[in-house]
N, C-alpha and C. Protein backbone atom coordinates (compact mmCIF):
# COMPACT_ATOMS: atom_id res chain seq x y z
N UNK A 1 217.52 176.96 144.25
CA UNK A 1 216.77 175.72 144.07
C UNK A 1 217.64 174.56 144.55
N UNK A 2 216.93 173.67 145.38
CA UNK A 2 217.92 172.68 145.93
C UNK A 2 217.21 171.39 144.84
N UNK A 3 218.04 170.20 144.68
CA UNK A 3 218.22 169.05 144.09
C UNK A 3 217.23 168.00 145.60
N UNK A 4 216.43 167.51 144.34
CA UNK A 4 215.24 166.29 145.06
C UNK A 4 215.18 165.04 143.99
N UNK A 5 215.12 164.08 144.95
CA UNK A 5 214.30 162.86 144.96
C UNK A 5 213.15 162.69 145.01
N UNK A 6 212.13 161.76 144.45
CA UNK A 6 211.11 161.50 144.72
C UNK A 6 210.60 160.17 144.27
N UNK A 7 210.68 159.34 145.45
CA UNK A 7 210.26 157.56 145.10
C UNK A 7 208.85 157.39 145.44
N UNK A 8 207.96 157.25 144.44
CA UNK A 8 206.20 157.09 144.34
C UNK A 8 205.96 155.58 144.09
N UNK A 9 205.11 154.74 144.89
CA UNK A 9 204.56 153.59 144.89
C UNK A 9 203.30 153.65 144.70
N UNK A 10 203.37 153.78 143.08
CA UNK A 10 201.21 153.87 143.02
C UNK A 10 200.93 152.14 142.61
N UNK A 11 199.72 152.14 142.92
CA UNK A 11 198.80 151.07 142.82
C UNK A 11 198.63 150.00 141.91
N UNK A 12 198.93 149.10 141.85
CA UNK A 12 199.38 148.01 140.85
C UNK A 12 198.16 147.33 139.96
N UNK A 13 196.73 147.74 140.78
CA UNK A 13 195.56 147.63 140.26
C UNK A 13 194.91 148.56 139.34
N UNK A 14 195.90 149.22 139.03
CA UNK A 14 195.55 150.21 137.64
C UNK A 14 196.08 149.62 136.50
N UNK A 15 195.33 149.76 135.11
CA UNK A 15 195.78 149.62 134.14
C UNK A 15 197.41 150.18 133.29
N UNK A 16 197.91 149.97 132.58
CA UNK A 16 199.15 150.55 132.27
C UNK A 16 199.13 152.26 131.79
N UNK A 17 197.47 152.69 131.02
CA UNK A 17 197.68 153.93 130.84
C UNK A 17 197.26 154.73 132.04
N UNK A 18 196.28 153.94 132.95
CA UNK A 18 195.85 154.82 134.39
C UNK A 18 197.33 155.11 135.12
N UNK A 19 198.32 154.16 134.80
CA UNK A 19 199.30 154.36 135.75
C UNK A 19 200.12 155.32 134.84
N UNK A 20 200.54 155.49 133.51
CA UNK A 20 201.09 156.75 132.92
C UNK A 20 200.45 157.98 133.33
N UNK A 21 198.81 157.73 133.37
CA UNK A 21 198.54 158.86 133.53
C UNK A 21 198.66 159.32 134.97
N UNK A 22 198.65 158.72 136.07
CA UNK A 22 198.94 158.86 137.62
C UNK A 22 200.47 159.48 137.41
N UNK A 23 201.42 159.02 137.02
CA UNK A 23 202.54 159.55 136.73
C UNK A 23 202.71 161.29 136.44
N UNK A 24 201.88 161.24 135.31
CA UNK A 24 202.22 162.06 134.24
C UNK A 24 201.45 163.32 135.17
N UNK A 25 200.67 163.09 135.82
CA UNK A 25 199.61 164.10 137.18
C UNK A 25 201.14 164.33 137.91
N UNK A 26 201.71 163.45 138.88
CA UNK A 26 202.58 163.39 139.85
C UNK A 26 203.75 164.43 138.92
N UNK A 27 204.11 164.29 137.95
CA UNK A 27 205.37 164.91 137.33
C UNK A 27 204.37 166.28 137.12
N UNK A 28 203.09 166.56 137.07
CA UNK A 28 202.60 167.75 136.59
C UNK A 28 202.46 168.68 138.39
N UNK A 29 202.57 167.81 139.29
CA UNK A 29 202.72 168.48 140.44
C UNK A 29 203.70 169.40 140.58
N UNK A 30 204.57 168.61 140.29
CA UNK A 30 205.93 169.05 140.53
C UNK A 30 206.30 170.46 140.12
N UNK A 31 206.18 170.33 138.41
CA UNK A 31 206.44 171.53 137.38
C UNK A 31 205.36 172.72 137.83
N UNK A 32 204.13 172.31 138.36
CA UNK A 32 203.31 173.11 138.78
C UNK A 32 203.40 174.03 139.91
N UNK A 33 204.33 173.64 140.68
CA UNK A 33 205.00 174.06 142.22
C UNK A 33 206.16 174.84 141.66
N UNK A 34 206.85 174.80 140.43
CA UNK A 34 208.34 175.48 140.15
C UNK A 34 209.32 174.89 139.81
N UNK A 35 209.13 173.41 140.13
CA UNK A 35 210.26 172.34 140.25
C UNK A 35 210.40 171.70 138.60
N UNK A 36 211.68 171.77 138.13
CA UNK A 36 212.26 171.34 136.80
C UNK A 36 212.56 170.02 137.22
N UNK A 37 212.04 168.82 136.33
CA UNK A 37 212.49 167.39 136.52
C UNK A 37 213.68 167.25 135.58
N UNK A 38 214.65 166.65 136.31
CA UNK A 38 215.90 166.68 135.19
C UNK A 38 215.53 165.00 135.32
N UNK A 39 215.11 164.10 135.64
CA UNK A 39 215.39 162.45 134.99
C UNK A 39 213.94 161.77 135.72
N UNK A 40 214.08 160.70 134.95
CA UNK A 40 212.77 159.80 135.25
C UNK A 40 213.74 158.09 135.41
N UNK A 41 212.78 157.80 136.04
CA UNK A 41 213.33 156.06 136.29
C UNK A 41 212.29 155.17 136.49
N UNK A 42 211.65 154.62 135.58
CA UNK A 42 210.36 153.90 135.85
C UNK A 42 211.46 152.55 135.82
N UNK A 43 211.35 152.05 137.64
CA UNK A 43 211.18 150.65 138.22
C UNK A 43 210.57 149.67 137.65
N UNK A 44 209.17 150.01 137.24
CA UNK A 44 208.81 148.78 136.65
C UNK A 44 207.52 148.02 138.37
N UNK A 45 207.04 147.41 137.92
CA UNK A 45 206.40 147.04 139.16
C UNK A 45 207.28 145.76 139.93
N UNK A 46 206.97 145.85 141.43
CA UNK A 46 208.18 145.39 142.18
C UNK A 46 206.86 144.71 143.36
N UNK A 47 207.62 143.55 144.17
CA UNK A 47 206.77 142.87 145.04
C UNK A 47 207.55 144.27 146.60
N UNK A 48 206.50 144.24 147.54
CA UNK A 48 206.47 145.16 148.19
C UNK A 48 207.15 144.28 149.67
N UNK A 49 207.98 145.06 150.44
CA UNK A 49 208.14 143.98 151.76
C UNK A 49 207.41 143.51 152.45
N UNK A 50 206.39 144.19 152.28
CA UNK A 50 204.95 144.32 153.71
C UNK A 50 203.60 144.16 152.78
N UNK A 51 202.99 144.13 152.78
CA UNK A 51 201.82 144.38 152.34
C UNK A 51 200.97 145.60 152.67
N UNK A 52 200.57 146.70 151.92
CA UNK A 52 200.03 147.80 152.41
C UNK A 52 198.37 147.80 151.66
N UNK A 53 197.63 147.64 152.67
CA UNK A 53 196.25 147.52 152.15
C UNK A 53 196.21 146.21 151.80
N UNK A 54 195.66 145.50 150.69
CA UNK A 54 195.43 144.67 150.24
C UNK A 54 196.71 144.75 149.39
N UNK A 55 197.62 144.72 148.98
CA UNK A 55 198.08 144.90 147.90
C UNK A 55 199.63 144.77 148.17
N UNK A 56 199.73 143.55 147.48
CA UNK A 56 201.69 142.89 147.40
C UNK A 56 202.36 143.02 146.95
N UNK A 57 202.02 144.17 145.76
CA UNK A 57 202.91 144.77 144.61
C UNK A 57 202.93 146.30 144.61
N UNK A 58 203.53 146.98 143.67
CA UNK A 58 203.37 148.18 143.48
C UNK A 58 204.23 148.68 141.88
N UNK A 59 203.75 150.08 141.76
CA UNK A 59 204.90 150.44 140.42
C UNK A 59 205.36 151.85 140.88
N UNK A 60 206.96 151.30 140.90
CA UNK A 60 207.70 152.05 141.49
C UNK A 60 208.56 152.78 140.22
N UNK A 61 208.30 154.52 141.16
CA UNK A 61 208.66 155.25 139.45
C UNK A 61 209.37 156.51 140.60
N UNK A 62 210.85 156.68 140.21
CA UNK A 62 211.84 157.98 140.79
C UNK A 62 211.68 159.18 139.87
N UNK A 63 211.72 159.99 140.44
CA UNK A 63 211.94 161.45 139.77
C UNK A 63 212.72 161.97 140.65
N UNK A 64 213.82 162.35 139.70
CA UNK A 64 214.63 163.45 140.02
C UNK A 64 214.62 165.00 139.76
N UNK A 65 214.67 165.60 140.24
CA UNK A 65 213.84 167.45 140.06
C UNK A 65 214.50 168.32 140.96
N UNK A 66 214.88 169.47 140.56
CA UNK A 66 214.93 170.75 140.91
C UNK A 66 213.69 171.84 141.74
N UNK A 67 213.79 172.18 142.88
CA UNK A 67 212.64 173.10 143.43
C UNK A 67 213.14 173.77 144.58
N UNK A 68 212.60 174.58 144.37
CA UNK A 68 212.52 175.35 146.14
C UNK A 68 212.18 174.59 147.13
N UNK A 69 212.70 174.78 147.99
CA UNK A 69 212.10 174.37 149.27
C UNK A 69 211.16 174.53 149.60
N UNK A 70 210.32 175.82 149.63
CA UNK A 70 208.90 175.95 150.15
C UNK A 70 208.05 175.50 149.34
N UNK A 71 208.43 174.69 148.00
CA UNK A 71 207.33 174.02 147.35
C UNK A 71 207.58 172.68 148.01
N UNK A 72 208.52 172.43 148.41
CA UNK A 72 208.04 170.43 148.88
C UNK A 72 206.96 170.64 149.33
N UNK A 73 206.37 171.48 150.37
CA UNK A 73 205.46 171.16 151.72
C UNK A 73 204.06 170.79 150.67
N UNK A 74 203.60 171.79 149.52
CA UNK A 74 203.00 171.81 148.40
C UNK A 74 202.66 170.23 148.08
N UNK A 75 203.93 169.71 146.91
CA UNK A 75 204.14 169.01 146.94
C UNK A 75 203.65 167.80 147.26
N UNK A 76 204.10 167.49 148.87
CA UNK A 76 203.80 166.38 149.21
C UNK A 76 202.61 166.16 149.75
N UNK A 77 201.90 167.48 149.91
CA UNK A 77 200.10 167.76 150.51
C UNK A 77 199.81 167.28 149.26
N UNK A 78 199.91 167.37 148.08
CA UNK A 78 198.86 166.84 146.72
C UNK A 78 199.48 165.31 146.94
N UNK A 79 200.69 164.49 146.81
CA UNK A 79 200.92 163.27 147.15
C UNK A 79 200.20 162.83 147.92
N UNK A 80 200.02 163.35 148.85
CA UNK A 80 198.46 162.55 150.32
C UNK A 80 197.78 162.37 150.00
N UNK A 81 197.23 163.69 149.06
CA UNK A 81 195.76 163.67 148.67
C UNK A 81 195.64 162.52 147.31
N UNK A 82 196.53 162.42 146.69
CA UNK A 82 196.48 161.23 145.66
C UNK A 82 196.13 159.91 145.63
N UNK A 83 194.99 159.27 145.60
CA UNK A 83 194.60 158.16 146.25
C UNK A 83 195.08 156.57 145.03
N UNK A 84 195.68 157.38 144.46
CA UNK A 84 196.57 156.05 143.49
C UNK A 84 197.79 155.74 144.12
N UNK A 85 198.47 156.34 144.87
CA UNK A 85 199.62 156.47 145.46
C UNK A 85 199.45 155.82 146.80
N UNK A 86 200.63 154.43 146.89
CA UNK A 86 200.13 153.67 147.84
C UNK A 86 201.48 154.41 149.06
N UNK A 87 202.54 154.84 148.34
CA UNK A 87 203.53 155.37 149.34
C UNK A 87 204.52 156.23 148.25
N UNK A 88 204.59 157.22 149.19
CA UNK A 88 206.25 158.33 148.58
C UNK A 88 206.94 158.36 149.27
N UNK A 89 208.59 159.21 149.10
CA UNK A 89 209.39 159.32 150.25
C UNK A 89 210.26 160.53 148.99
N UNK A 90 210.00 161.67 150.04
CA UNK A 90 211.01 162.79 148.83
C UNK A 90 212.60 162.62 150.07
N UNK A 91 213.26 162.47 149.46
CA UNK A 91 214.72 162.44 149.90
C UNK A 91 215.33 164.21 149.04
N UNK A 92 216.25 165.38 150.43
CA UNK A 92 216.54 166.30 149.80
C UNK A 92 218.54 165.94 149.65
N UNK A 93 218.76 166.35 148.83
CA UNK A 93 220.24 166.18 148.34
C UNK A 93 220.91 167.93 148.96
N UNK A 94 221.45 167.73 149.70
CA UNK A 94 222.07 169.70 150.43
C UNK A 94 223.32 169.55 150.41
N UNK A 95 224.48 168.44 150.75
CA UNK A 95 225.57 168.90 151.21
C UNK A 95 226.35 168.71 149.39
N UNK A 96 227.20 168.95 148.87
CA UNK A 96 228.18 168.74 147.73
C UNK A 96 228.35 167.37 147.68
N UNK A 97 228.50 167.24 148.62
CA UNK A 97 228.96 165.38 148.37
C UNK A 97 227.31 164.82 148.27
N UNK A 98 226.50 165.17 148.20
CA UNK A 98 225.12 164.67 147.92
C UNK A 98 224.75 165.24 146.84
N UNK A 99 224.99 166.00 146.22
CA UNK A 99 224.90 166.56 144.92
C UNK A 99 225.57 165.87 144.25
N UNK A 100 226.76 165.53 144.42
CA UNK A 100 227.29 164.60 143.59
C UNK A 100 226.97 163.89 143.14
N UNK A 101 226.23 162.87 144.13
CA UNK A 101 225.79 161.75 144.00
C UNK A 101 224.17 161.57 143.17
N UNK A 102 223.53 163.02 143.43
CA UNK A 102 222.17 162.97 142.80
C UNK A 102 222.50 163.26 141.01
N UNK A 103 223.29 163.80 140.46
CA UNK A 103 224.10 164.63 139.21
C UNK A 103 224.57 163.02 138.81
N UNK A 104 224.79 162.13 139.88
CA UNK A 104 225.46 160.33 139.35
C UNK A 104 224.08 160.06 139.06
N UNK A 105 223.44 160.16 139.93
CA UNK A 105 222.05 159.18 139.54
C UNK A 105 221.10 159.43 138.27
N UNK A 106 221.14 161.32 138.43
CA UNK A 106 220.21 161.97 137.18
C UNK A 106 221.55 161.48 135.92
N UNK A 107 222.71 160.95 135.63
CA UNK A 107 223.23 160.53 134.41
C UNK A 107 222.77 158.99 134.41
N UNK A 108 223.33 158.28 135.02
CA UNK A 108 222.81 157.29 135.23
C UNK A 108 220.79 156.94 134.66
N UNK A 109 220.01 157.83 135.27
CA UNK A 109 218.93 157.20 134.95
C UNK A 109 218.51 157.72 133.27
N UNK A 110 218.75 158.94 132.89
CA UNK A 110 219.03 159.63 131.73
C UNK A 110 219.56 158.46 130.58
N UNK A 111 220.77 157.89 130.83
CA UNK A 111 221.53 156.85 130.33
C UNK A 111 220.52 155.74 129.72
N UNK A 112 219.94 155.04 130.95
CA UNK A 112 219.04 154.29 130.89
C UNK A 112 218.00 154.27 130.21
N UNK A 113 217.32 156.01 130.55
CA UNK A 113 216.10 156.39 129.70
C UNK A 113 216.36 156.30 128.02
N UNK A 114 217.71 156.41 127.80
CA UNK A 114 217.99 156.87 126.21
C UNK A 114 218.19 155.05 125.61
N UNK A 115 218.90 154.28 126.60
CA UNK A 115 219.51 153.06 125.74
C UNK A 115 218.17 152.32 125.36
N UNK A 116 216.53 152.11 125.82
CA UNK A 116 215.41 151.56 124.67
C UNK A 116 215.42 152.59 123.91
N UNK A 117 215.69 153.77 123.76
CA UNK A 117 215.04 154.27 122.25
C UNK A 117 216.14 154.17 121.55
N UNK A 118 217.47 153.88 121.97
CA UNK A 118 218.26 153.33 120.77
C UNK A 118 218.12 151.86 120.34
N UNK A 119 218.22 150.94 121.51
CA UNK A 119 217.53 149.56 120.93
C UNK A 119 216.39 149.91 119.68
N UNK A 120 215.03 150.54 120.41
CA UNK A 120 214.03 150.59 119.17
C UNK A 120 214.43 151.17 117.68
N UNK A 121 215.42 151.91 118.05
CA UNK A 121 215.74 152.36 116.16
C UNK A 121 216.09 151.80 116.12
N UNK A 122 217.24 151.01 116.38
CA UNK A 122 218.17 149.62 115.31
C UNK A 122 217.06 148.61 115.08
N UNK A 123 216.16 148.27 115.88
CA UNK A 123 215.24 147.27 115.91
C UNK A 123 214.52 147.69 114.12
N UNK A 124 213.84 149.19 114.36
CA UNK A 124 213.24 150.07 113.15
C UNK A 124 213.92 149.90 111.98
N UNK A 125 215.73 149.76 111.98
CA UNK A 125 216.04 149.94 110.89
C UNK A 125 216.12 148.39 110.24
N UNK A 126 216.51 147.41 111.05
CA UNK A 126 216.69 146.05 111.06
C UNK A 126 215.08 145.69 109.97
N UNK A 127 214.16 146.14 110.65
CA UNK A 127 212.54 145.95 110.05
C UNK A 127 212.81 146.43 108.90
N UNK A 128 213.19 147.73 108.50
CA UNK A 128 213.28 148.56 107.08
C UNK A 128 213.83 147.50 106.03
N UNK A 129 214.68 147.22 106.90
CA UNK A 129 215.81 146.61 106.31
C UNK A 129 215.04 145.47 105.45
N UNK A 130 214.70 144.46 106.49
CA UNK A 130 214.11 142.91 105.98
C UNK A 130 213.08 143.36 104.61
N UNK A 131 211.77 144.56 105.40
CA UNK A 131 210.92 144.91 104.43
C UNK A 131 211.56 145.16 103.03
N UNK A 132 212.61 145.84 103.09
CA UNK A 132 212.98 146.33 101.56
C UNK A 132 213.37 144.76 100.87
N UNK A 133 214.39 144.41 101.32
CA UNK A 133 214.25 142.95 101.01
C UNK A 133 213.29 141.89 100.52
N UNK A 134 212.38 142.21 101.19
CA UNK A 134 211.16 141.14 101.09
C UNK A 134 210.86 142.06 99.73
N UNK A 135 210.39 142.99 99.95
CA UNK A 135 209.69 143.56 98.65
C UNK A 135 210.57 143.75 97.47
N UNK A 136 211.91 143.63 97.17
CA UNK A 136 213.03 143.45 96.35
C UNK A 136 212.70 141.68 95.64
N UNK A 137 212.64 140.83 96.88
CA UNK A 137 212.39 139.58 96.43
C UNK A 137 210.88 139.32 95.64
N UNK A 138 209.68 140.21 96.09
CA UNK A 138 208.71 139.75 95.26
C UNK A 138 208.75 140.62 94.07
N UNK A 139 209.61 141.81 93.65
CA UNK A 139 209.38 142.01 92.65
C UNK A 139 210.26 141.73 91.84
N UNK A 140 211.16 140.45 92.18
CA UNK A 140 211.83 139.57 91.19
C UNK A 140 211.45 138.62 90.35
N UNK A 141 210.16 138.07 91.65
CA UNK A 141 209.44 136.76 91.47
C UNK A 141 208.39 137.34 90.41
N UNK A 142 208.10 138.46 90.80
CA UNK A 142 206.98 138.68 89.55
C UNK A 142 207.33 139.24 88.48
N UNK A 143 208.83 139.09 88.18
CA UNK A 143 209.36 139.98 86.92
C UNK A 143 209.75 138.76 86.00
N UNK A 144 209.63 137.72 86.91
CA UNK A 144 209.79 136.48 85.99
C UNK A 144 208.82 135.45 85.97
């Protein structure tokens, strides 16, 4: 199994769950062909250099994944056929010194993926926190 890229520009005129769910199809391609996704990197939506179609924006989302080779061709025939998808580009990682660099990126985006769900628990406990408080303070007020 060789080490892949995959940079998807779907359609900025979808709602936020049409575009999870366009995603969540695109990552089901993948696994469906053989290919193990080791990292995700949602970009976030980005202004585009050119304009393609009508459209000046896009939401740009990387996957990094594991597959055979004879599944790209797979692959990137269902990407065509995907009409949410305004542009892809699978980049293959072959020599060691490109492995390297894909093994930097899948820590790297991994990294990234983990530091909001640690923000959100401290955020969670910070809330616990105040709540117990607050409710400590009214059942002072009403004990007197």
């Amino acid at each position: 199994m060789r080490n892949y890229e995959n940079l998807v520009i779907v359609k900025p005129t979808l709602t936020a769950e049409e575009i999870q769910a366009s995603i969540s199809a695109i990552e089901e391609v993948i696994t469906s062909n053989g290919g193990e996704i080791a990292a995700r990197d949602a970009m976030g939506m980005r202004k585009l250099a050119y304009q393609l179609g009508k459209n000046e924006r896009g939401y740009f989302h990387v996957i990094y994944y594991s597959a055979a080779p004879s599944a790209i061709s797979e692959i990137e025939r269902r990407f065509r056929i995907n009409e949410d998808l305004l542009r892809f580009v699978t980049i293959k990682y072959d020599t060691n010194r490109e492995v390297a660099a894909w093994n930097q990126l899948v820590q790297k985006a991994n990294k990234k993926a983990s530091a909001p769900a640690a923000e959100a628990k401290t955020e969670d406990v910070e809330v616990a926190t105040e709540a117990t408080e607050t409710v400590a303070e009214v059942a002072e007020a009403s004990a007197e």
